[in-house]
N, C-alpha and C. Protein backbone atom coordinates (compact mmCIF):
# COMPACT_ATOMS: atom_id res chain seq x y z
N UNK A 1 -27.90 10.74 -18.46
CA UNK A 1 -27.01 11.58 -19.22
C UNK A 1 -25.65 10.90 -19.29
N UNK A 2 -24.79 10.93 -20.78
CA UNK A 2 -23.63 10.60 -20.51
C UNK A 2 -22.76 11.00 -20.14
N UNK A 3 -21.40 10.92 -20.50
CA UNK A 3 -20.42 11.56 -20.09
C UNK A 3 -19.87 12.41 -20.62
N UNK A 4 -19.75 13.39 -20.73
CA UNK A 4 -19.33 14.72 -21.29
C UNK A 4 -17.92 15.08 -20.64
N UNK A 5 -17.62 15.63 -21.87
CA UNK A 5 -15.90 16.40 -21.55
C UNK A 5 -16.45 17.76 -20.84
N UNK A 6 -15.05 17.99 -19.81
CA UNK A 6 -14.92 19.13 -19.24
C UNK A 6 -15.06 20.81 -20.28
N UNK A 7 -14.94 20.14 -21.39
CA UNK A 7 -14.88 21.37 -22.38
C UNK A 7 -16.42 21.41 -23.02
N UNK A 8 -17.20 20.52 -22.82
CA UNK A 8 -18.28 20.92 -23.10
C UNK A 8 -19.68 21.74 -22.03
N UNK A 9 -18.91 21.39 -20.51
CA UNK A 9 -19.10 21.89 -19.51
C UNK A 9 -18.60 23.19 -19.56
N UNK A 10 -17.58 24.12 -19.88
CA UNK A 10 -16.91 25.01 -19.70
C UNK A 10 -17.04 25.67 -21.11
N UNK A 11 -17.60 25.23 -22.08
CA UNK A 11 -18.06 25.69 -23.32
C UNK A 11 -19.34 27.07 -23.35
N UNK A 12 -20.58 26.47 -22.80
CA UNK A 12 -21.70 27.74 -22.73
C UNK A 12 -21.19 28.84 -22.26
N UNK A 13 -20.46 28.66 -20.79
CA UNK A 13 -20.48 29.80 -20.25
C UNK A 13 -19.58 30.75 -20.34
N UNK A 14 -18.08 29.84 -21.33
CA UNK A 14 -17.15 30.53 -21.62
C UNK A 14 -17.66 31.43 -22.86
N UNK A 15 -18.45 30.87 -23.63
CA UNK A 15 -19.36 31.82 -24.91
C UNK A 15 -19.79 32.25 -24.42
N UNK A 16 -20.30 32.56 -23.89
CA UNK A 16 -21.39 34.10 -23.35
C UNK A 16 -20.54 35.08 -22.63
N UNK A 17 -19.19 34.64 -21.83
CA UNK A 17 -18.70 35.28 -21.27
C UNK A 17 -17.60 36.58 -22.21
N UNK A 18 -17.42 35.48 -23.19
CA UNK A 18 -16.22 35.97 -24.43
C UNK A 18 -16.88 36.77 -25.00
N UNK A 19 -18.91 36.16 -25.25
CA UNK A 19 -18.89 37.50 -26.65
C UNK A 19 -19.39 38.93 -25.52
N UNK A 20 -19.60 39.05 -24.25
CA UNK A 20 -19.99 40.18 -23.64
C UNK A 20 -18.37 41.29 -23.47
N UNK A 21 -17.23 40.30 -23.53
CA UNK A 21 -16.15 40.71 -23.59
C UNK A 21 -16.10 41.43 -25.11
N UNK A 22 -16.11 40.74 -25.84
CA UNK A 22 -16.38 41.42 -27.58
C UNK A 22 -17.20 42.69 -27.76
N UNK A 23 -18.29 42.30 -27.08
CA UNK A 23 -19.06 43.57 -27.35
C UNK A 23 -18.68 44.48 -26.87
N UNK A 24 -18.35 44.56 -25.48
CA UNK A 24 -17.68 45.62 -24.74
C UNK A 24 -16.46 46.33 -25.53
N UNK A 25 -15.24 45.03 -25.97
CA UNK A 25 -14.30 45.71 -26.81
C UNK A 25 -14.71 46.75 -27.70
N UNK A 26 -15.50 46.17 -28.57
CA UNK A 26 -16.21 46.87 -30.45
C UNK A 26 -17.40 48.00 -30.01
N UNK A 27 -17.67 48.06 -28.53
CA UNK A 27 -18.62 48.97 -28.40
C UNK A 27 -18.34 50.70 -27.55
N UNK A 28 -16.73 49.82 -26.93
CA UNK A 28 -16.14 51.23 -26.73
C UNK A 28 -14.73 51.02 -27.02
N UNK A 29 -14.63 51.08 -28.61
CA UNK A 29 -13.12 50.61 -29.13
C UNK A 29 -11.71 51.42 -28.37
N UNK A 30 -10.74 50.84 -27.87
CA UNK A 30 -9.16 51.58 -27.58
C UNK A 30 -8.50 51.75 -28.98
N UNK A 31 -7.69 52.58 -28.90
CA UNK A 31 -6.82 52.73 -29.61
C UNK A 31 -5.64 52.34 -29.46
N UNK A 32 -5.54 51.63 -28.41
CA UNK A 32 -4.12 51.24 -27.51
C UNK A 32 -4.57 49.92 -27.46
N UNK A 33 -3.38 48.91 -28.30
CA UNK A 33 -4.17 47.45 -27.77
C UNK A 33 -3.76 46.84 -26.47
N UNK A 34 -2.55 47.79 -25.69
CA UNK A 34 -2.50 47.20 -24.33
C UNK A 34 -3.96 47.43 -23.40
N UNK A 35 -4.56 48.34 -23.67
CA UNK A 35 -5.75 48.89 -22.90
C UNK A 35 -6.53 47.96 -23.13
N UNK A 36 -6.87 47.80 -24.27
CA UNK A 36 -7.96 46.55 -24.84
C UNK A 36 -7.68 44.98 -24.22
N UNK A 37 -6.63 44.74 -24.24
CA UNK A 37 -6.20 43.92 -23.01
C UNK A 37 -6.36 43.90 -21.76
N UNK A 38 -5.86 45.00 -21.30
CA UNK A 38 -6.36 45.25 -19.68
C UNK A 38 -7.93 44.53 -19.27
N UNK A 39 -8.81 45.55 -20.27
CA UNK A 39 -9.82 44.99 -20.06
C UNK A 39 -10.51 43.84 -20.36
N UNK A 40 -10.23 43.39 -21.55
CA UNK A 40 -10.23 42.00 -22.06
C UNK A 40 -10.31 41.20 -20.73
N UNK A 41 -9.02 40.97 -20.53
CA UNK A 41 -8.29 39.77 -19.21
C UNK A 41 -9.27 40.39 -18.12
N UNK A 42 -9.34 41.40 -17.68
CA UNK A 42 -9.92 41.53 -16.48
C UNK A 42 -10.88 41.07 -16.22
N UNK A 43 -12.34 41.48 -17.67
CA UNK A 43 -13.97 40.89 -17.26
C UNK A 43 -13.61 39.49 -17.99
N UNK A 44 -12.70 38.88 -18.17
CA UNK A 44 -12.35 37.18 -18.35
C UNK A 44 -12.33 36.74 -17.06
N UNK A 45 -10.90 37.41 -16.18
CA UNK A 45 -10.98 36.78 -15.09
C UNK A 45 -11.67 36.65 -14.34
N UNK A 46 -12.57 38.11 -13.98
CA UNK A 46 -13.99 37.90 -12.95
C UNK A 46 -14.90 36.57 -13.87
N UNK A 47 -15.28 36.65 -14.93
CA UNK A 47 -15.95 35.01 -15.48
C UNK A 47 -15.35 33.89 -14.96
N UNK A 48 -14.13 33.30 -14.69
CA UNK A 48 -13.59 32.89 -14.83
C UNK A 48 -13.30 32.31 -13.03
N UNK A 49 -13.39 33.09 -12.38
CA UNK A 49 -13.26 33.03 -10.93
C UNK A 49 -14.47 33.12 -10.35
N UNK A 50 -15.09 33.75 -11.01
CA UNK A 50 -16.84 33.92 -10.64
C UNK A 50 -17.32 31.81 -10.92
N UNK A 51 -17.38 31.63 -11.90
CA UNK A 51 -17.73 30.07 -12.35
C UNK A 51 -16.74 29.17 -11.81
N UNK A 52 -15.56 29.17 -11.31
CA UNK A 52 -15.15 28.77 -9.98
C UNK A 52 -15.75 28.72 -9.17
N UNK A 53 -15.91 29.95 -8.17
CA UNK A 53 -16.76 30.01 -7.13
C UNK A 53 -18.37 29.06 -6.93
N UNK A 54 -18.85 29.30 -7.92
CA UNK A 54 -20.09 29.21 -8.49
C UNK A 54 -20.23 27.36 -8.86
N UNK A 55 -18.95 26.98 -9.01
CA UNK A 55 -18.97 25.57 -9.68
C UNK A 55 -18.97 24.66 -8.18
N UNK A 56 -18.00 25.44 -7.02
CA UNK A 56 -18.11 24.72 -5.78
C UNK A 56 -19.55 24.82 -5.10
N UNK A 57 -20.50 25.08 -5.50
CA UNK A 57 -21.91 24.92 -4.77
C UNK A 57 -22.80 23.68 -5.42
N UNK A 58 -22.21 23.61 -6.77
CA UNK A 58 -22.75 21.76 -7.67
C UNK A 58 -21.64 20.90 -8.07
N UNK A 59 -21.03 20.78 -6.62
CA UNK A 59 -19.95 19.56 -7.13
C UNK A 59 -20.39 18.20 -7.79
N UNK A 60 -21.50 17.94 -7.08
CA UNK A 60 -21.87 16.12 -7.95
C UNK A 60 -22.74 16.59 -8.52
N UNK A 61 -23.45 17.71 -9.23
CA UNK A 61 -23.60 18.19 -10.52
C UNK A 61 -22.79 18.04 -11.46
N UNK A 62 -21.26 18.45 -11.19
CA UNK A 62 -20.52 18.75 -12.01
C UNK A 62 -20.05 17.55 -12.77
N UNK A 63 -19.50 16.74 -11.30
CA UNK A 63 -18.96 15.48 -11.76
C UNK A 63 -20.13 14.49 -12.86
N UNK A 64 -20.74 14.54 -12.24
CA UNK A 64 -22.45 13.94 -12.69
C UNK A 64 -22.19 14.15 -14.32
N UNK A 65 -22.16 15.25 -14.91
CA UNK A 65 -21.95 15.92 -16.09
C UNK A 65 -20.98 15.49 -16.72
N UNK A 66 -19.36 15.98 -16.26
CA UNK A 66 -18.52 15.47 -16.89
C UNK A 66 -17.66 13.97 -16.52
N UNK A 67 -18.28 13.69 -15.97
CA UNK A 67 -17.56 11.65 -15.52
C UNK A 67 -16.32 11.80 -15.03
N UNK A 68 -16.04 13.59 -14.60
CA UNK A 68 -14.63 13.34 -13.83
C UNK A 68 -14.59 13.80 -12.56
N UNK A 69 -13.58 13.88 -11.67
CA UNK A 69 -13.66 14.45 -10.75
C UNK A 69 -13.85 16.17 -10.67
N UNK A 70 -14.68 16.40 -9.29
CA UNK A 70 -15.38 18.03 -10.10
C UNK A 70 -14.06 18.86 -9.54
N UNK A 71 -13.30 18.47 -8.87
CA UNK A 71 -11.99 19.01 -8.42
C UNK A 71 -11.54 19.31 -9.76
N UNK A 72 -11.59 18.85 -10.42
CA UNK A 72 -10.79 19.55 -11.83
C UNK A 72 -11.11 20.33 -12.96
N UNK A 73 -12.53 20.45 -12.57
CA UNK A 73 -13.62 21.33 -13.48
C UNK A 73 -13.11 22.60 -12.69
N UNK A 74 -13.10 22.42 -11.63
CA UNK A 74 -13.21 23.88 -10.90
C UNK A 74 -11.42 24.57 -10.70
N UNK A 75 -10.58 23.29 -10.46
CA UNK A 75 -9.26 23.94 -10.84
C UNK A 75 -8.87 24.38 -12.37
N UNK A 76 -9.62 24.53 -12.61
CA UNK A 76 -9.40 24.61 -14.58
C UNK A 76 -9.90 26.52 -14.54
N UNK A 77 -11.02 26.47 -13.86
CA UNK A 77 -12.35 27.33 -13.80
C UNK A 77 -10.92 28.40 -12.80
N UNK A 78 -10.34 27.50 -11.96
CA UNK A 78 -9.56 28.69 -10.83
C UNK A 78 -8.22 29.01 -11.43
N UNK A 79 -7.64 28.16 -11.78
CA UNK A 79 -6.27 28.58 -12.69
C UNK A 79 -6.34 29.77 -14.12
N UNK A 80 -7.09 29.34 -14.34
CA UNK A 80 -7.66 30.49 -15.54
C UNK A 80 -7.69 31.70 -15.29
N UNK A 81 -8.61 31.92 -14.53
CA UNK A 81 -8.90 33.10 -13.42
C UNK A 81 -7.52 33.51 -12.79
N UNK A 82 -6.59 32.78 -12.39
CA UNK A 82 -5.32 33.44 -12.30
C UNK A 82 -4.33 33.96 -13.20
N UNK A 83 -4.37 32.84 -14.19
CA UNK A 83 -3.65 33.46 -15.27
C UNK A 83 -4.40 34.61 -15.68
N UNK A 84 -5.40 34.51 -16.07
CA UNK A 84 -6.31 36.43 -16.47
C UNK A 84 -6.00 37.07 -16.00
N UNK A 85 -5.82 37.26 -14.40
CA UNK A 85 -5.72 38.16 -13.44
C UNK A 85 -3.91 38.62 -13.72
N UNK A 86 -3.25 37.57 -13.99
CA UNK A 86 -1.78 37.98 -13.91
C UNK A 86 -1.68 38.91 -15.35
N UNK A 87 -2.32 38.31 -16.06
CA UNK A 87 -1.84 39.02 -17.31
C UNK A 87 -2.72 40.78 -17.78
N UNK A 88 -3.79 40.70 -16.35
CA UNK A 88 -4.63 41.76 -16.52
C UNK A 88 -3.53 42.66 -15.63
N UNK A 89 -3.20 42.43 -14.29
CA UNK A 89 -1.83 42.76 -13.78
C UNK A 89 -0.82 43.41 -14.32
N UNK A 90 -0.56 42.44 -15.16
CA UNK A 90 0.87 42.85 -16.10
C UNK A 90 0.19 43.68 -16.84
N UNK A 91 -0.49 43.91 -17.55
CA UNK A 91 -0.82 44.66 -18.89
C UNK A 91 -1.13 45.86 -18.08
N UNK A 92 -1.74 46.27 -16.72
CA UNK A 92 -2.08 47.46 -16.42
C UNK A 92 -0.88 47.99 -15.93
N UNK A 93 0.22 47.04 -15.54
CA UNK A 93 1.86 47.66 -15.42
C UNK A 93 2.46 48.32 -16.17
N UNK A 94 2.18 47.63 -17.67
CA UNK A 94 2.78 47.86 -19.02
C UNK A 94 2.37 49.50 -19.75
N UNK A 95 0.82 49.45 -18.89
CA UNK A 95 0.60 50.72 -19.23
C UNK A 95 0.35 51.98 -18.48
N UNK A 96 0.56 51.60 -17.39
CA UNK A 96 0.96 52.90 -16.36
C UNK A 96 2.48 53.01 -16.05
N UNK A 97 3.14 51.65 -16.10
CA UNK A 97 4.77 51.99 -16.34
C UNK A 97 4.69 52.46 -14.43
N UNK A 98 4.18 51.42 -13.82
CA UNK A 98 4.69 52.01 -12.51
C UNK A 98 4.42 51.06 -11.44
N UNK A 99 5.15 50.56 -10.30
CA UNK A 99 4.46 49.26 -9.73
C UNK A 99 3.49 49.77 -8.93
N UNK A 100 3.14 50.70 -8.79
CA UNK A 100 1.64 51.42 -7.67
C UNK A 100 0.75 50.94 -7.84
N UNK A 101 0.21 50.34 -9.30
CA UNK A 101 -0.85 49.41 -9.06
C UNK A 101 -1.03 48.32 -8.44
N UNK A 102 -0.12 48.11 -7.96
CA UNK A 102 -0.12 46.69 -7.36
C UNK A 102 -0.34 46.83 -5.32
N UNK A 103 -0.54 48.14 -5.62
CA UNK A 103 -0.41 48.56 -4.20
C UNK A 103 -1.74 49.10 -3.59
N UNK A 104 -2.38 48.43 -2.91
CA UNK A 104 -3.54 49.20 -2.94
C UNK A 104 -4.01 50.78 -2.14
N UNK A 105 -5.29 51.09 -2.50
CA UNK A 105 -4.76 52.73 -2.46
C UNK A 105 -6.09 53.13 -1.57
N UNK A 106 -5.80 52.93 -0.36
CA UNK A 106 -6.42 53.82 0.98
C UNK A 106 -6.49 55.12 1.52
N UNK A 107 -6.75 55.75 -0.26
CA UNK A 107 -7.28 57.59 0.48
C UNK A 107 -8.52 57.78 0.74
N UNK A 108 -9.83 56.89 0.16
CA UNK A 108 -10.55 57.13 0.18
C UNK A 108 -11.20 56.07 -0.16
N UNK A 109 -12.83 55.99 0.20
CA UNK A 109 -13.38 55.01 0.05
C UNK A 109 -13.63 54.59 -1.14
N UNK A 110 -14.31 55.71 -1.85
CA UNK A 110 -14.49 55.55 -3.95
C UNK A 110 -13.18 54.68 -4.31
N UNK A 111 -11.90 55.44 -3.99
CA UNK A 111 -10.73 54.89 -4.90
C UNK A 111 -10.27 53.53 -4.03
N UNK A 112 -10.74 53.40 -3.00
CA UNK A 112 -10.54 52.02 -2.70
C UNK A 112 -11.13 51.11 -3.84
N UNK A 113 -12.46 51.28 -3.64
CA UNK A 113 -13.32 50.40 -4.16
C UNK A 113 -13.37 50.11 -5.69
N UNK A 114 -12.79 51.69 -6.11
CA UNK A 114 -12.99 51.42 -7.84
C UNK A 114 -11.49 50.81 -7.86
N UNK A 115 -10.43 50.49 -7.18
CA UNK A 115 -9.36 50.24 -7.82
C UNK A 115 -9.19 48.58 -6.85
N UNK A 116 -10.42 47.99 -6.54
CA UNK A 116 -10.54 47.05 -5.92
C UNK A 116 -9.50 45.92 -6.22
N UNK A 117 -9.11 45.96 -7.64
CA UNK A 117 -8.17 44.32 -7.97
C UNK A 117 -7.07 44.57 -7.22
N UNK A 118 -6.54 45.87 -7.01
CA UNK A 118 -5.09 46.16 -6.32
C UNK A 118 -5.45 45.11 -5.04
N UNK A 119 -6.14 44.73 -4.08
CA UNK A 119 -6.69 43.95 -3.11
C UNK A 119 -6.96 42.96 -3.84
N UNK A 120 -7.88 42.72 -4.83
CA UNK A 120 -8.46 40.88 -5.22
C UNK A 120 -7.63 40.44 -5.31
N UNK A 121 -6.17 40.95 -6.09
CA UNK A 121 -5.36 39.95 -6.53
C UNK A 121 -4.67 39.35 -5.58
N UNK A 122 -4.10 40.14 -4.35
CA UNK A 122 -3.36 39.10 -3.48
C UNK A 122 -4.51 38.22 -2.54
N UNK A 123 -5.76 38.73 -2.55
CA UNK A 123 -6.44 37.52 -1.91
C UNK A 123 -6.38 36.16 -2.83
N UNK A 124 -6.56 36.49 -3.46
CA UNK A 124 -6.72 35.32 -4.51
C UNK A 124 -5.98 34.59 -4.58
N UNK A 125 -4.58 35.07 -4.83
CA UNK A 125 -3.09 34.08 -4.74
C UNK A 125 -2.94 33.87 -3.60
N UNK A 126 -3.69 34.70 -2.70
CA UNK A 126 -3.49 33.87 -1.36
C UNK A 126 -4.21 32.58 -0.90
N UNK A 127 -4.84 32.22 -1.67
CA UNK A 127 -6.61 31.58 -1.61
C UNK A 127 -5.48 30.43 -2.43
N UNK A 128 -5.09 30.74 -3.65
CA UNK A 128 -4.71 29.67 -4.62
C UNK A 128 -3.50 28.95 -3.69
N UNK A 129 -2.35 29.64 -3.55
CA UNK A 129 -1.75 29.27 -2.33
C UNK A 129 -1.71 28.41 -1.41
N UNK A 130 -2.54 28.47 -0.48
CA UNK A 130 -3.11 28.02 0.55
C UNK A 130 -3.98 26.94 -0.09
N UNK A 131 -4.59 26.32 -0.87
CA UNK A 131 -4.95 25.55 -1.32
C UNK A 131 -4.25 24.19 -2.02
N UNK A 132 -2.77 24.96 -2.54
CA UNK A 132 -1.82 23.95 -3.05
C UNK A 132 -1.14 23.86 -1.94
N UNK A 133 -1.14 24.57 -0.76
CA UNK A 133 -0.03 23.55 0.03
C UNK A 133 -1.00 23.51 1.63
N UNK A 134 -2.14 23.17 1.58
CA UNK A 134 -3.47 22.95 2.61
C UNK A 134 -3.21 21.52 3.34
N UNK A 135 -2.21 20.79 3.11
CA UNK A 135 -1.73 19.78 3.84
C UNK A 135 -0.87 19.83 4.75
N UNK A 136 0.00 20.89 3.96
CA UNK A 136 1.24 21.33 5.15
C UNK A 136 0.96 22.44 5.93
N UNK A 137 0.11 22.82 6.11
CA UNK A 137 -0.54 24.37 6.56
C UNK A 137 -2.35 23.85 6.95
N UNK A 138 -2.83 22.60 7.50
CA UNK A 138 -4.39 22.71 7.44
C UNK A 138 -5.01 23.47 8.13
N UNK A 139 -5.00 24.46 9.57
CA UNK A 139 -5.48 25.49 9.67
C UNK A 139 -6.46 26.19 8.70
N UNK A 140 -4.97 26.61 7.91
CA UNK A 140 -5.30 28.22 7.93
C UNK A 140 -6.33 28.00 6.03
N UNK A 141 -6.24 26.79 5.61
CA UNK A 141 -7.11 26.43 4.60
C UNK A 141 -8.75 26.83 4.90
N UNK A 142 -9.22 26.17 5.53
CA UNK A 142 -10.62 26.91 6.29
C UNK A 142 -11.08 28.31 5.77
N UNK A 143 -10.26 29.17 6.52
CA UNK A 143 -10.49 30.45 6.70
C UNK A 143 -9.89 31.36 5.51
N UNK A 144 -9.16 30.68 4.15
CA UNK A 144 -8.64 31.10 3.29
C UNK A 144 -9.44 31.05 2.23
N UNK A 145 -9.97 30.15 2.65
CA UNK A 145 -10.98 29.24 1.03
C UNK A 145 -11.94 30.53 1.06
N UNK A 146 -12.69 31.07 2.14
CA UNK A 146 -13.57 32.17 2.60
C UNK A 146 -13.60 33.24 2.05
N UNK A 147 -11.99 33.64 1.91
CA UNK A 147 -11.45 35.16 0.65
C UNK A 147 -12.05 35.12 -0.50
N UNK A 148 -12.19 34.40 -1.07
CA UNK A 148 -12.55 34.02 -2.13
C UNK A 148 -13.78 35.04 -2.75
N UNK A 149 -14.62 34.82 -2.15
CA UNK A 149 -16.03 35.50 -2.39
C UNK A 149 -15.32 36.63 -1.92
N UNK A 150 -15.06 37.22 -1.30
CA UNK A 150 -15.10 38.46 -0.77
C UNK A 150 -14.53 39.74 -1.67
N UNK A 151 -13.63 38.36 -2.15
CA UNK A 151 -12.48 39.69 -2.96
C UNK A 151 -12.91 40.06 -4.12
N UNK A 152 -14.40 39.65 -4.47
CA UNK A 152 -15.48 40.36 -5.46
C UNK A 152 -16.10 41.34 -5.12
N UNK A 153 -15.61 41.76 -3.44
CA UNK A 153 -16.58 43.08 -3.37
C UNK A 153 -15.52 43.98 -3.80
């Protein structure tokens, strides 16, 4: 096989991911296009961090595929996933008009769980974090990289 661009690697799965996003939009339309956003960005970013995750189990797959280093397939795959997440963030700010979402909410187990990103998101930036500065800090890299998966439950 030759060498393929990172965008043809990140091509299938970003199509399938976009049109399940589409359908979802056109199949339970908002009337509010901040809402339609919210959700937009959100089932982007779980794609998006999910095929991250998912990309670190075939690293010399990856590379194999695209002739580059797979470190950059997968920081592409993880940065994305942050920006989604920030802008899914922001947009659910924009429309509750209150910083409580950002706070996560321990009355109960249901509303834990259904309001789970209030938690993913600081694992995650904590994960991203700890990854850009894992030289000056090598500890605690180990046991950070680990959040990762979790903060999908």
């Amino acid at each position: 096989m030759g060498r393929k661009s990172i965008a043809t690697l990140l091509l299938p799965p970003l199509v399938i991911f976009s049109a399940i996003t589409v359908y979802h939009l056109l199949w339970i339309p908002s009337p509010n296009p901040v809402y339609a956003t919210i959700r937009a960005s959100g089932i982007l970013a779980y794609a998006f961090s999910f095929l991250a995750i998912v990309a670190s189990a075939f690293p010399r797959e990856i590379t194999r595929l695209t002739g580059d280093p797979f470190i950059r397939a997968h920081h592409i795959f993880a940065a994305g996933g942050l920006v989604l997440m920030a802008i899914h963030g922001l947009s659910v700010l924009l429309f509750f008009r209150t910083l409580s979402v950002f706070v996560p909410d321990l009355g109960s187990l249901r509303d834990f769980l259904m309001f789970g990103g209030r938690v993913a998101l600081p694992l995650f930036i904590l994960t991203a974090a700890t990854a850009r500065f894992s030289r000056s800090v090598p500890f605690w890299g180990r046991y950070t990289s680990s959040t990762t998966p979790h903060s999908f439950l």
